[in-house]
Protein backbone atom coordinates (compact mmCIF):
# COMPACT_ATOMS: atom_id res chain seq x y z
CA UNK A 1 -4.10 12.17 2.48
CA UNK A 2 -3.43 15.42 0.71
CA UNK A 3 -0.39 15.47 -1.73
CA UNK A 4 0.11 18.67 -3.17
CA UNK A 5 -1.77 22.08 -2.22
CA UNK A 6 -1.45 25.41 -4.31
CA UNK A 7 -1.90 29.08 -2.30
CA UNK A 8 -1.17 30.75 1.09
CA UNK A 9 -1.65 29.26 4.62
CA UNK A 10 -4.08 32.12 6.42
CA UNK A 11 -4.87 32.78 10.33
CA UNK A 12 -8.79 32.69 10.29
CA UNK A 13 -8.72 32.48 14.14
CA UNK A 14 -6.84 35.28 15.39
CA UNK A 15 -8.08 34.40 19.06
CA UNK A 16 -7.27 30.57 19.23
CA UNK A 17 -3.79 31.11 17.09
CA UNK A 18 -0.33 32.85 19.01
CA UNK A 19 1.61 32.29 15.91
CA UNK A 20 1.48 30.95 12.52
CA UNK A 21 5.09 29.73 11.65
CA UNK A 22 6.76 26.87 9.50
CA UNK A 23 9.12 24.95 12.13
CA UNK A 24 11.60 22.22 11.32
CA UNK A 25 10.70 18.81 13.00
CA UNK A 26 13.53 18.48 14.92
CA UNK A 27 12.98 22.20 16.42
CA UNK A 28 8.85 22.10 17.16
CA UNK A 29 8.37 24.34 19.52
CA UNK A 30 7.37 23.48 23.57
CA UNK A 31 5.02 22.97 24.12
CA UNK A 32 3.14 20.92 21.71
CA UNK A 33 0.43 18.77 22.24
CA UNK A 34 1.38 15.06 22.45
CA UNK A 35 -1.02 14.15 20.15
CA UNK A 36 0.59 16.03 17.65
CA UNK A 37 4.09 15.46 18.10
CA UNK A 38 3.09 11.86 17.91
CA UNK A 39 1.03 12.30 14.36
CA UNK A 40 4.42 14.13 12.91
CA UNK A 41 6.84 11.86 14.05
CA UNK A 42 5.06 8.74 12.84
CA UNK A 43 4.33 10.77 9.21
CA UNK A 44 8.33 10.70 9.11
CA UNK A 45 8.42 7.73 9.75
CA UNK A 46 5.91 6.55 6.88
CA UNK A 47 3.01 6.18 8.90
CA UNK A 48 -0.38 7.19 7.49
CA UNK A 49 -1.91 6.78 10.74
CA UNK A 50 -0.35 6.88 14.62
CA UNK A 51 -2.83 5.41 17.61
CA UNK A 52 -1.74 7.08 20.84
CA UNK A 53 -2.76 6.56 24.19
CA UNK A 54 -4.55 2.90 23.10
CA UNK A 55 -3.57 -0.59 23.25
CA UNK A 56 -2.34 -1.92 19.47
């Protein structure tokens, strides 16, 4: 798991990207893939890893 990072975030897929934007967690914007949603909301919660769509 990364920890720290140094530079700028850059678009290298124009075609496959709409935007490039830093968005609160509480404010993601719709849609977003469940998937991803999940991974986020189980990083705030302290998870290093969040199983979706599988029996625990």
């Amino acid at each position: 798991m990364a920890s720290s990072w140094a530079g700028e975030p850059q678009l290298l897929e124009p075609d496959l990207c709409t935007e490039w934007k830093w968005w609160p967690r509480h404010a993601l914007p719709h849609p977003t893939v469940s998937y991803t949603r999940a991974a986020i909301d189980g990083i705030a919660r302290g998870h290093a890893y969040t199983q979706l769509g599988w029996p625990s």
